[in-house]
N, C-alpha and C. Protein backbone atom coordinates (compact mmCIF):
# COMPACT_ATOMS: atom_id res chain seq x y z
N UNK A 1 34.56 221.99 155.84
CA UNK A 1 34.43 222.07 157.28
C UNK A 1 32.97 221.91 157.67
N UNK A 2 32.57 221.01 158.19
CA UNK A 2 31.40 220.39 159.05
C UNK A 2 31.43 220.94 160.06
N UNK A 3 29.97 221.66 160.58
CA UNK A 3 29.70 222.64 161.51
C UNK A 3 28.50 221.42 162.52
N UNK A 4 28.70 221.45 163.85
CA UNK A 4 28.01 220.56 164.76
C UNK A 4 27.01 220.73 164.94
N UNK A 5 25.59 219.99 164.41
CA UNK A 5 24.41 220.68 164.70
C UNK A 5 23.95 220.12 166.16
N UNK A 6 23.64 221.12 167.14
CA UNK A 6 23.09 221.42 168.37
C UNK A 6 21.43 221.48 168.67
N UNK A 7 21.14 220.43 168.95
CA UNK A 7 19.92 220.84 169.52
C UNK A 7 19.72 220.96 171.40
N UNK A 8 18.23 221.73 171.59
CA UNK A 8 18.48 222.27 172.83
C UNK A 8 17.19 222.22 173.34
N UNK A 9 16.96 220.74 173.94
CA UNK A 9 15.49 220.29 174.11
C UNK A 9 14.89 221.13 175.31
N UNK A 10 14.19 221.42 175.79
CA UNK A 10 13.54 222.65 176.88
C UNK A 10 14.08 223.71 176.87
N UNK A 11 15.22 224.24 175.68
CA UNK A 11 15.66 225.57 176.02
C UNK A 11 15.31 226.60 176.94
N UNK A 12 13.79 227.18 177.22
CA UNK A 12 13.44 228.02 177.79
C UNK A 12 14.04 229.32 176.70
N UNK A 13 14.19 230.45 177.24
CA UNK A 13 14.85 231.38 176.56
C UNK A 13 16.28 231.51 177.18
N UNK A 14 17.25 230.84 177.53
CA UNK A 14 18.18 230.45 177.55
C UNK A 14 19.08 229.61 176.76
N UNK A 15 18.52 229.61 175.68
CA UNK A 15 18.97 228.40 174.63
C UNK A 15 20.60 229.03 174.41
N UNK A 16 21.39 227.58 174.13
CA UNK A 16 22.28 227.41 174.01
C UNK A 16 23.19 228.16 172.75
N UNK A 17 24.05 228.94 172.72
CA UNK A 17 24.43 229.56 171.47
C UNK A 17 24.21 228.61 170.28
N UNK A 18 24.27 229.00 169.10
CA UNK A 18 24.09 228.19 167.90
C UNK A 18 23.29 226.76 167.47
N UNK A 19 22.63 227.00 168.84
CA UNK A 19 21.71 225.81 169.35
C UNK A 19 19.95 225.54 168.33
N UNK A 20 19.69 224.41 167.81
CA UNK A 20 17.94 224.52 167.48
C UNK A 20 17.21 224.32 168.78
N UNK A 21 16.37 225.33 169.44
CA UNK A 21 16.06 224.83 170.40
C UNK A 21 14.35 224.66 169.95
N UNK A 22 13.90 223.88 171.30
CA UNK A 22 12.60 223.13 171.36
C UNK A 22 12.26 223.43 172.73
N UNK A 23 10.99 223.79 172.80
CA UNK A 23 9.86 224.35 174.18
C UNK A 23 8.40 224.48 174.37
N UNK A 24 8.15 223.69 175.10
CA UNK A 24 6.68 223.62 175.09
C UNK A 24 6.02 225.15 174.98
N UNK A 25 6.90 226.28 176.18
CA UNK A 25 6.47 228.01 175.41
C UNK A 25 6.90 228.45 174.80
N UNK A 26 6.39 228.68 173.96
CA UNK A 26 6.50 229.88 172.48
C UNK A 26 7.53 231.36 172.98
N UNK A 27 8.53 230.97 173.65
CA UNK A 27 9.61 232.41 174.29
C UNK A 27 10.68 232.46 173.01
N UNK A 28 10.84 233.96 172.96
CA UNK A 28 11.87 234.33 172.32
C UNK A 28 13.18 233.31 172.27
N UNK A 29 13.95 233.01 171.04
CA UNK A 29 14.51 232.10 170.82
C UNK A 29 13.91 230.77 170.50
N UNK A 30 13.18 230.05 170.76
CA UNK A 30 12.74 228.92 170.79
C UNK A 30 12.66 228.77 169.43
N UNK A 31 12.90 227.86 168.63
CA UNK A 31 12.57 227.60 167.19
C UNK A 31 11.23 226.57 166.93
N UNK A 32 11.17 226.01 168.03
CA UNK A 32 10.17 224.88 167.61
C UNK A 32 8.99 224.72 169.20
N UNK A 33 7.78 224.96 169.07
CA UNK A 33 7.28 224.86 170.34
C UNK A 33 6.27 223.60 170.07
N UNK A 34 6.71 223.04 171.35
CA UNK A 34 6.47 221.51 170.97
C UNK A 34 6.30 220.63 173.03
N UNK A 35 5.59 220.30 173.17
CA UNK A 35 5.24 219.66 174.50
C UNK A 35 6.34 218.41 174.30
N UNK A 36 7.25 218.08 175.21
CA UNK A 36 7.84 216.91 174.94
C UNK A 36 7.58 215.52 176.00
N UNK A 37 6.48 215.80 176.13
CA UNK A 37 5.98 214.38 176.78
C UNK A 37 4.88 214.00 175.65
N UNK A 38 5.04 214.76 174.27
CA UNK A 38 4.24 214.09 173.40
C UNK A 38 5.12 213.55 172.15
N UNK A 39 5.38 212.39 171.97
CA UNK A 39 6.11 211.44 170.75
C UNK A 39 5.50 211.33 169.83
N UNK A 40 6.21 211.34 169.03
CA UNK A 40 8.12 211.50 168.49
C UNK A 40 7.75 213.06 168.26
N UNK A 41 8.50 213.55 168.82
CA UNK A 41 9.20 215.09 168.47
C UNK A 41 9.44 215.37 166.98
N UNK A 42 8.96 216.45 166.56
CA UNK A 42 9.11 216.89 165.05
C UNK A 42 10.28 217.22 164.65
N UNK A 43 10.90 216.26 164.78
CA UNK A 43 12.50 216.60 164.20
C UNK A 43 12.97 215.01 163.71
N UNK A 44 13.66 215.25 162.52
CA UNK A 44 14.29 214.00 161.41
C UNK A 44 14.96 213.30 162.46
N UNK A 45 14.88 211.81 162.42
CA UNK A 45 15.83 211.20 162.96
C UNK A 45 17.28 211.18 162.77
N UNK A 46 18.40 210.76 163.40
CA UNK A 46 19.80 210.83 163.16
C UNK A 46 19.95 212.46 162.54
N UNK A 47 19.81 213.32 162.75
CA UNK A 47 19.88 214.63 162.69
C UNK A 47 20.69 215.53 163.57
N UNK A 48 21.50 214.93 164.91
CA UNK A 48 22.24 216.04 165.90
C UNK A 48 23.27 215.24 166.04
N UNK A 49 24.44 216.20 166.36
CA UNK A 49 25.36 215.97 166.87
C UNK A 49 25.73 215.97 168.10
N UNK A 50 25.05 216.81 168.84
CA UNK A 50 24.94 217.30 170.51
C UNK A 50 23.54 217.74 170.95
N UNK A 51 22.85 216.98 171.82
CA UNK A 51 21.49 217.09 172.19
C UNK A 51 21.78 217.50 173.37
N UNK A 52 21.65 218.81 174.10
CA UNK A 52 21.52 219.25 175.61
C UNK A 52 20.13 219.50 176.51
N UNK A 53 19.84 218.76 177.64
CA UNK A 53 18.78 219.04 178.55
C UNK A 53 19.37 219.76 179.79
N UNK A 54 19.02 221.02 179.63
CA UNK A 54 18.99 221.91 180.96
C UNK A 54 18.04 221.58 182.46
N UNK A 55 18.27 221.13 183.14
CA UNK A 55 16.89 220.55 183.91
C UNK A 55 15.54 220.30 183.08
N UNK A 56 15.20 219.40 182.36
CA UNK A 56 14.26 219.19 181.52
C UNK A 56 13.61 217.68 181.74
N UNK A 57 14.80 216.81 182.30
CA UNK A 57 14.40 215.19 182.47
C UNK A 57 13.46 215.12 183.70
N UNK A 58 13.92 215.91 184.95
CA UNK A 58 13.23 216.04 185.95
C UNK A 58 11.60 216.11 185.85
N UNK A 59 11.26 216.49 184.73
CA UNK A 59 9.60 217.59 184.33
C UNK A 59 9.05 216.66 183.59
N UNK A 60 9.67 215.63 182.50
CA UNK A 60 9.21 214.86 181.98
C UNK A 60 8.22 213.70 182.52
N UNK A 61 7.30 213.36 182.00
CA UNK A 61 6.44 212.58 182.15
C UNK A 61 7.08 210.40 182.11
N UNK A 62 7.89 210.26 181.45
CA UNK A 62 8.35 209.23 181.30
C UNK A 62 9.86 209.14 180.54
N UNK A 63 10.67 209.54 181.48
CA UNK A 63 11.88 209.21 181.10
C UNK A 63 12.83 208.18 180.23
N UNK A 64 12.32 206.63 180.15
CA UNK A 64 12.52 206.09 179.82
C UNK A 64 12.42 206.52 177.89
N UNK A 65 10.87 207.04 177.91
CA UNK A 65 10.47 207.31 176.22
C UNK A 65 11.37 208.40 175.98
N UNK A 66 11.66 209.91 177.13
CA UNK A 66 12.55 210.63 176.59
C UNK A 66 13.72 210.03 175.83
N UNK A 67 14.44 209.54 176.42
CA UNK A 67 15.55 208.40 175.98
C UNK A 67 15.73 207.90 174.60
N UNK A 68 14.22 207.66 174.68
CA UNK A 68 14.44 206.53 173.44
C UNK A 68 14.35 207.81 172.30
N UNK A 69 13.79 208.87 172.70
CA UNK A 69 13.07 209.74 171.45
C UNK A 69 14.92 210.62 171.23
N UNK A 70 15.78 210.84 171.94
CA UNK A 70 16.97 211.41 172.34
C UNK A 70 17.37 210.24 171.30
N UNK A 71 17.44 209.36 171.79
CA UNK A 71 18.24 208.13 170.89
C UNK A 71 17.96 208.34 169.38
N UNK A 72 16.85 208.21 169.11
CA UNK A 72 16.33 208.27 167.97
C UNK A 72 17.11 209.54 166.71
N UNK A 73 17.13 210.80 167.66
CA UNK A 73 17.07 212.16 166.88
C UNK A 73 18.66 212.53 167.20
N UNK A 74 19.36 211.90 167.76
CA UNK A 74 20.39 211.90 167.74
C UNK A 74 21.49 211.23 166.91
N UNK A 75 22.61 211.35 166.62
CA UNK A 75 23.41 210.98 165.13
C UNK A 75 24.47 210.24 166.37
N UNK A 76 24.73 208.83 165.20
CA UNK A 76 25.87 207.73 165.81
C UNK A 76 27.05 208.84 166.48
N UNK A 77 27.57 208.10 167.72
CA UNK A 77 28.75 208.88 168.03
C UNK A 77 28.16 210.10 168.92
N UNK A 78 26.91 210.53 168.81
CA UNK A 78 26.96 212.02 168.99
C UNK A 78 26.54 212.43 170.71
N UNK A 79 26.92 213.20 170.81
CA UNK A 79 26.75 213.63 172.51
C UNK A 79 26.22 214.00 173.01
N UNK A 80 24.98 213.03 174.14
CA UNK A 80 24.29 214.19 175.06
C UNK A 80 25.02 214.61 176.60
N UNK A 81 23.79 215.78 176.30
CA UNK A 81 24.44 216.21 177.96
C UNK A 81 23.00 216.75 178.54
N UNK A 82 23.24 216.14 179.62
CA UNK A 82 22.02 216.28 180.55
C UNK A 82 22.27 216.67 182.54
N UNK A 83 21.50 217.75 182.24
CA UNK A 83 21.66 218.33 183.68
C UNK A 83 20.37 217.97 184.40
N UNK A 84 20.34 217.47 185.69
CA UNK A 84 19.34 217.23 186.33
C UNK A 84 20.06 217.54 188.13
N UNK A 85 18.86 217.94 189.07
CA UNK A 85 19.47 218.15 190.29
C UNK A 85 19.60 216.41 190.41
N UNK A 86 20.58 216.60 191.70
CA UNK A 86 20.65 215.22 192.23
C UNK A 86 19.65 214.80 193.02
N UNK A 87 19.40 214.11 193.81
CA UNK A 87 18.13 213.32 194.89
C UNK A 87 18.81 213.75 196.17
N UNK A 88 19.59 214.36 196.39
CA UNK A 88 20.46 214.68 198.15
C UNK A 88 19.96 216.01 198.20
N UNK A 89 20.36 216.79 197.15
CA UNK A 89 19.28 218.55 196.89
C UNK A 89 18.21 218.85 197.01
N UNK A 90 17.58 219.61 197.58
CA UNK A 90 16.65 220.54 197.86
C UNK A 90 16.22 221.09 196.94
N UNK A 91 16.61 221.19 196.01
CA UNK A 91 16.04 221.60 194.69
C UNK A 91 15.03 220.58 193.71
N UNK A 92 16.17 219.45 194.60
CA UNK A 92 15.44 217.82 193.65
C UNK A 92 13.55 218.10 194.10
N UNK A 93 13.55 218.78 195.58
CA UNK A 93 12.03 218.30 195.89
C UNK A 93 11.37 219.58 196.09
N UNK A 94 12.21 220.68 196.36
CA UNK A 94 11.10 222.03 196.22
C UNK A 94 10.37 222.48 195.13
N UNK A 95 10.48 221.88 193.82
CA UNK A 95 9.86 222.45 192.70
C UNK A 95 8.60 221.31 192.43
N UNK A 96 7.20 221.34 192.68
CA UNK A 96 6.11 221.05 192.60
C UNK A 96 5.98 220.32 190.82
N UNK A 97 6.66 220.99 190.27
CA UNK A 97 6.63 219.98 188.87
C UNK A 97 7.81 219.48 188.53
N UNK A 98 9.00 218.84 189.25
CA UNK A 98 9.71 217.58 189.17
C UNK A 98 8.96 216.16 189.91
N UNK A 99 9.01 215.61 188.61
CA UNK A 99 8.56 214.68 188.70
C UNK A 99 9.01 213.03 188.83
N UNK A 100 10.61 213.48 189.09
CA UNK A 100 11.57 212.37 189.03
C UNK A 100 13.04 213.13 190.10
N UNK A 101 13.48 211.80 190.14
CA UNK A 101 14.55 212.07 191.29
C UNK A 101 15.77 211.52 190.86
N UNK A 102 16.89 211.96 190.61
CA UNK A 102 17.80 211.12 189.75
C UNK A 102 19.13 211.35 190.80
N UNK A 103 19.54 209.90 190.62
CA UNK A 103 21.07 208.90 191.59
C UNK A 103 22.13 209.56 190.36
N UNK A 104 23.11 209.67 191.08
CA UNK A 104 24.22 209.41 189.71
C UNK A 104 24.64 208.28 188.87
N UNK A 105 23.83 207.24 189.07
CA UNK A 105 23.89 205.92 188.65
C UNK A 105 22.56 206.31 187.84
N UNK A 106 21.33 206.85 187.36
CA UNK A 106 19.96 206.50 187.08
C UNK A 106 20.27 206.25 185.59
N UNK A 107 21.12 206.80 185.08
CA UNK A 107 21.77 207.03 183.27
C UNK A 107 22.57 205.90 182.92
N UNK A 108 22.95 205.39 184.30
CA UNK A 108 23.81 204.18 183.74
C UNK A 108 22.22 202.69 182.86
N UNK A 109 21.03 203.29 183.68
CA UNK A 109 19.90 202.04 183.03
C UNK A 109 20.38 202.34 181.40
N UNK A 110 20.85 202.57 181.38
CA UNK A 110 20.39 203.44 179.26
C UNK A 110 21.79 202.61 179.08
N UNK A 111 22.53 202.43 179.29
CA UNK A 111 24.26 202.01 178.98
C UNK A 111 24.71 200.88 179.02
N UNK A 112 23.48 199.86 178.38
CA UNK A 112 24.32 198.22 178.16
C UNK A 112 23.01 197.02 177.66
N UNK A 113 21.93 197.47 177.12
CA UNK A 113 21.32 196.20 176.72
C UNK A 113 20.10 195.95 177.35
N UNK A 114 19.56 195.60 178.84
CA UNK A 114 18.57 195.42 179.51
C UNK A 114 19.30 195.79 181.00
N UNK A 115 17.65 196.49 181.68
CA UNK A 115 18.33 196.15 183.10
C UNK A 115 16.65 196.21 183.84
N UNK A 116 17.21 195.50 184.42
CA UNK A 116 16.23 194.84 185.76
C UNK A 116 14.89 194.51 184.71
N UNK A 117 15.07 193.88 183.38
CA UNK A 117 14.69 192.92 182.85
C UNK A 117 13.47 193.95 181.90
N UNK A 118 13.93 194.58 181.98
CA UNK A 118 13.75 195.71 181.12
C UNK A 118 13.96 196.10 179.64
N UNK A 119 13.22 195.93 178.17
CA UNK A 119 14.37 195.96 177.11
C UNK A 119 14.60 197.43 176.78
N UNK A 120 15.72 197.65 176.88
CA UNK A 120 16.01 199.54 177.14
C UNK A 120 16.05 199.41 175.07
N UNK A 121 15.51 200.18 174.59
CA UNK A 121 15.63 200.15 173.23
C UNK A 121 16.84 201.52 172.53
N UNK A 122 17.23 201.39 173.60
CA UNK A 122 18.22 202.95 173.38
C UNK A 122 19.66 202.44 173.61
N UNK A 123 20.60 202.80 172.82
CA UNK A 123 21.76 202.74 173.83
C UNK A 123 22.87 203.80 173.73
N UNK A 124 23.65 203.83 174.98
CA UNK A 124 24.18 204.89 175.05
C UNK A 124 25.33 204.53 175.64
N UNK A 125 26.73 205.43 175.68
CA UNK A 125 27.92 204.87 176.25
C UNK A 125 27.82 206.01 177.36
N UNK A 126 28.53 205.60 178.36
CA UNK A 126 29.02 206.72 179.55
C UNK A 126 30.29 207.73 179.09
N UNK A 127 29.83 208.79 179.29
CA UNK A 127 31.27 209.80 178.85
C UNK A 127 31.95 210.21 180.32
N UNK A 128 31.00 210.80 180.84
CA UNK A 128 31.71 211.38 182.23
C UNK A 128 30.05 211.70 182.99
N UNK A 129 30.73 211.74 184.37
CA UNK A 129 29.99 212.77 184.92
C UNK A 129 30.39 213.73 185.77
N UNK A 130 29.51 214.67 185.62
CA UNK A 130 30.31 215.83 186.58
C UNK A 130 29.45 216.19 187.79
N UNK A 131 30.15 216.91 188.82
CA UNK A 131 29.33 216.63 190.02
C UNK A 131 29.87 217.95 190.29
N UNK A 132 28.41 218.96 190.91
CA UNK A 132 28.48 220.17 191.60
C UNK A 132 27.81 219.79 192.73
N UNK A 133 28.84 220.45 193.52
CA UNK A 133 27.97 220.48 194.97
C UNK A 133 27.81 221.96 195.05
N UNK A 134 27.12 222.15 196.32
CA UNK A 134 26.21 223.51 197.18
C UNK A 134 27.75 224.54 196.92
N UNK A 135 28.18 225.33 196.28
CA UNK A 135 29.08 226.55 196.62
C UNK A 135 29.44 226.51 198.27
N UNK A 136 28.39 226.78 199.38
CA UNK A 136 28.96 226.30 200.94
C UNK A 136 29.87 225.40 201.02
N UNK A 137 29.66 224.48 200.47
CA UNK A 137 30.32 223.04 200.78
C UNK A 137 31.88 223.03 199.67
N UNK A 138 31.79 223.97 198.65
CA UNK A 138 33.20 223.90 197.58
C UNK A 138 33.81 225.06 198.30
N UNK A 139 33.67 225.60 199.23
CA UNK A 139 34.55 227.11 199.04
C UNK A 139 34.86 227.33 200.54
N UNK A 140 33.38 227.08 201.56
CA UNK A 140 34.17 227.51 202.90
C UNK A 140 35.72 226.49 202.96
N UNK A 141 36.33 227.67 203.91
CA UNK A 141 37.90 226.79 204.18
C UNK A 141 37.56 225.47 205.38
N UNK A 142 36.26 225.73 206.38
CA UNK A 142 36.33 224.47 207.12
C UNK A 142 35.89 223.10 206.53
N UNK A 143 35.23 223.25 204.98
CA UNK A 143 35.08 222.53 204.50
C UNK A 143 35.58 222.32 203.05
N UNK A 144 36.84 221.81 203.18
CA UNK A 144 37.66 221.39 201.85
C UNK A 144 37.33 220.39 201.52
N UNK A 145 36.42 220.45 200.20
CA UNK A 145 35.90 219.07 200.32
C UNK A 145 36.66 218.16 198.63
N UNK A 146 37.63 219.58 198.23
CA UNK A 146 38.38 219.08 197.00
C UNK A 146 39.45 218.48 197.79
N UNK A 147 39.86 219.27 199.12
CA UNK A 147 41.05 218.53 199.73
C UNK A 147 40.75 217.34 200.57
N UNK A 148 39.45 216.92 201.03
CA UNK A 148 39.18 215.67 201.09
C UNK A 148 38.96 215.01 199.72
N UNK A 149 38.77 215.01 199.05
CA UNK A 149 38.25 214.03 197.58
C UNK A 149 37.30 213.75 197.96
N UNK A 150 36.20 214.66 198.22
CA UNK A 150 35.06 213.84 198.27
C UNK A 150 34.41 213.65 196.97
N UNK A 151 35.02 215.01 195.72
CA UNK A 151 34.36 215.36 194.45
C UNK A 151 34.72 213.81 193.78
N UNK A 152 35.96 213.56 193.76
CA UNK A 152 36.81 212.30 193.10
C UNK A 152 35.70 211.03 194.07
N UNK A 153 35.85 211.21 194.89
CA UNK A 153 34.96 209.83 195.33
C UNK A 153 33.92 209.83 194.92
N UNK A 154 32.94 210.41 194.79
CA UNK A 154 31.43 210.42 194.81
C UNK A 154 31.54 210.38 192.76
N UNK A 155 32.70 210.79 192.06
CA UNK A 155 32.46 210.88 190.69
C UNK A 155 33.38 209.44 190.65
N UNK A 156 34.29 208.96 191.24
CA UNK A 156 34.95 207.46 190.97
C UNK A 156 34.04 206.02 191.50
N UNK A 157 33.47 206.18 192.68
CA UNK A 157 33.01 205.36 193.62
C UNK A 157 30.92 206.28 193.93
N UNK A 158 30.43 206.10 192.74
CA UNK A 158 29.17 206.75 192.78
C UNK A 158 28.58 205.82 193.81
N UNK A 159 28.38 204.54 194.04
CA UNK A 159 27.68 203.74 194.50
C UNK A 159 28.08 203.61 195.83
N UNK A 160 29.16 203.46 196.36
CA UNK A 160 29.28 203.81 197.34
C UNK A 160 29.19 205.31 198.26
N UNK A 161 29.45 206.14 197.53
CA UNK A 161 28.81 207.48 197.82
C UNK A 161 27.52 207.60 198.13
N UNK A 162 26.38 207.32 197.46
CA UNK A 162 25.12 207.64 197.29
C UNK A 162 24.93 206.56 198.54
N UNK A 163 25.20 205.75 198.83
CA UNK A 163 25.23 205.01 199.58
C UNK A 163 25.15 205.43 201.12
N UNK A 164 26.46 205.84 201.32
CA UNK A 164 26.93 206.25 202.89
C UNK A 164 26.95 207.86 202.90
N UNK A 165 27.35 208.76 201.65
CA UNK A 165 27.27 210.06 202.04
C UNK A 165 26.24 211.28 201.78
N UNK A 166 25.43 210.80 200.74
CA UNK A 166 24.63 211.73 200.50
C UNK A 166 24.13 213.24 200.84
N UNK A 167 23.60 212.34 202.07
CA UNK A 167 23.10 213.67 202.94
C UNK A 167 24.50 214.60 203.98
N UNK A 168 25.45 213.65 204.06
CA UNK A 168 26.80 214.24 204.49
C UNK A 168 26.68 215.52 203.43
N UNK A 169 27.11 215.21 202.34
CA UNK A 169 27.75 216.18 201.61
C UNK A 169 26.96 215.86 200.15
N UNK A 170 25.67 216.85 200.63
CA UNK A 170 24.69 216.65 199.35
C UNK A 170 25.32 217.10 198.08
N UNK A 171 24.89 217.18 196.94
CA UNK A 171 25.46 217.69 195.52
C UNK A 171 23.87 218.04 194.87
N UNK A 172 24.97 219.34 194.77
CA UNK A 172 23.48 220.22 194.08
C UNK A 172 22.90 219.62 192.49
N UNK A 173 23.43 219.38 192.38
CA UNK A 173 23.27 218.82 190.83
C UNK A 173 24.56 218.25 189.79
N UNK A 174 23.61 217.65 189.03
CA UNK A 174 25.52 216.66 187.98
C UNK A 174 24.76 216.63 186.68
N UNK A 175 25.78 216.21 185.75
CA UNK A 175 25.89 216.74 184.70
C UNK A 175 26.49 215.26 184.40
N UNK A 176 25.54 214.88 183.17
CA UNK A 176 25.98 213.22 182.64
C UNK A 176 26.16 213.49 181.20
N UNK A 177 27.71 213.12 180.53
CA UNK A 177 27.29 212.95 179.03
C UNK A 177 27.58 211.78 178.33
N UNK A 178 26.95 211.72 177.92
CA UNK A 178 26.90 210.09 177.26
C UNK A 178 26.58 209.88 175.67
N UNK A 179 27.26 209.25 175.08
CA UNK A 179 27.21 209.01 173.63
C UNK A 179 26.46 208.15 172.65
N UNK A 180 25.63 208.52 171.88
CA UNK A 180 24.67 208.08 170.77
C UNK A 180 25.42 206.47 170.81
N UNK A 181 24.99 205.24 170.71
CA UNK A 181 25.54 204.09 170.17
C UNK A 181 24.23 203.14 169.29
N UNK A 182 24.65 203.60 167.94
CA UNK A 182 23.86 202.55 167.19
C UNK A 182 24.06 201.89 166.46
């Protein structure tokens, strides 16, 4: 029986159960303290099975290299998951060290070869994404927004969402996982 090795890039001291985590501060739990806007990360390549970023892409210095360094230290097949606020949230712009703004489309650049002429050296498949909105907006009764589908639209029809509703019916943050392809 093969046990899934987990890594848990910005853990903070929140790291993920059974997780190796990695953090630029030296906090309880952390196994490895390590700045990750500095490459390649001290960890073996093809080495994880599940790589998780807790709001961590937002802070990064160059997303694109995160990617590639994720690609790298990650094992064929294997699954990331990455939480970032959305660009409609208030969260996306009140914190003084996010440094990026992410569409529910921004993960799809990583998922096919080149884009906008770009050579993405990473690749990755789309698994899902998941979409939280504001608690206000999931729970009051004047706003049913599971009984409109707005959750199903904005996770079926991203592009047109981001498009026309955004600021209608912001989303606090989403959750992309997408699979190692090498």
């Amino acid at each position: 029986m093969t046990t899934e090795k987990i890594l848990d890039l910005g853990c903070g001291a929140r790291k993920t159960p059974g997780s190796f985590g990695v953090d630029q501060m030296p906090l309880e739990g952390v196994d490895v303290v390590h700045d990750l806007n500095r490459y390649p990360y001290p960890i073996e390549s093809n080495s994880f099975d599940r790589i998780v970023l807790r709001h961590v892409a937002e802070h990064v210095d160059d997303v694109v290299k995160l990617m590639e360094e994720i690609h790298r230290i990650g094992r064929n097949g294997g699954t990331i998951e990455i939480h970032v606020p959305h660009f409609s949230s208030s969260n996306s712009y009140n914190d003084p060290t996010h440094k990026h703004h992410f569409s529910l489309l921004t993960f799809d650049f990583f998922c096919g070869g080149t884009a906008h002429g770009y050579l993405v050296r990473s690749e990755f498949r789309l698994k899902r994404r998941l979409i939280d909105f504001w608690p206000l907006h999931d729970k009051v009764p004047f706003v049913p927004y599971h009984l409109l589908g707005i959750r199903w639209f904005a996770t079926h029809h991203p592009v047109l969402f981001e498009r026309f509703f955004p600021f209608f019916f912001p989303i606090k943050e989403f959750t992309i996982e997408l699979e190692v392809v090498k």
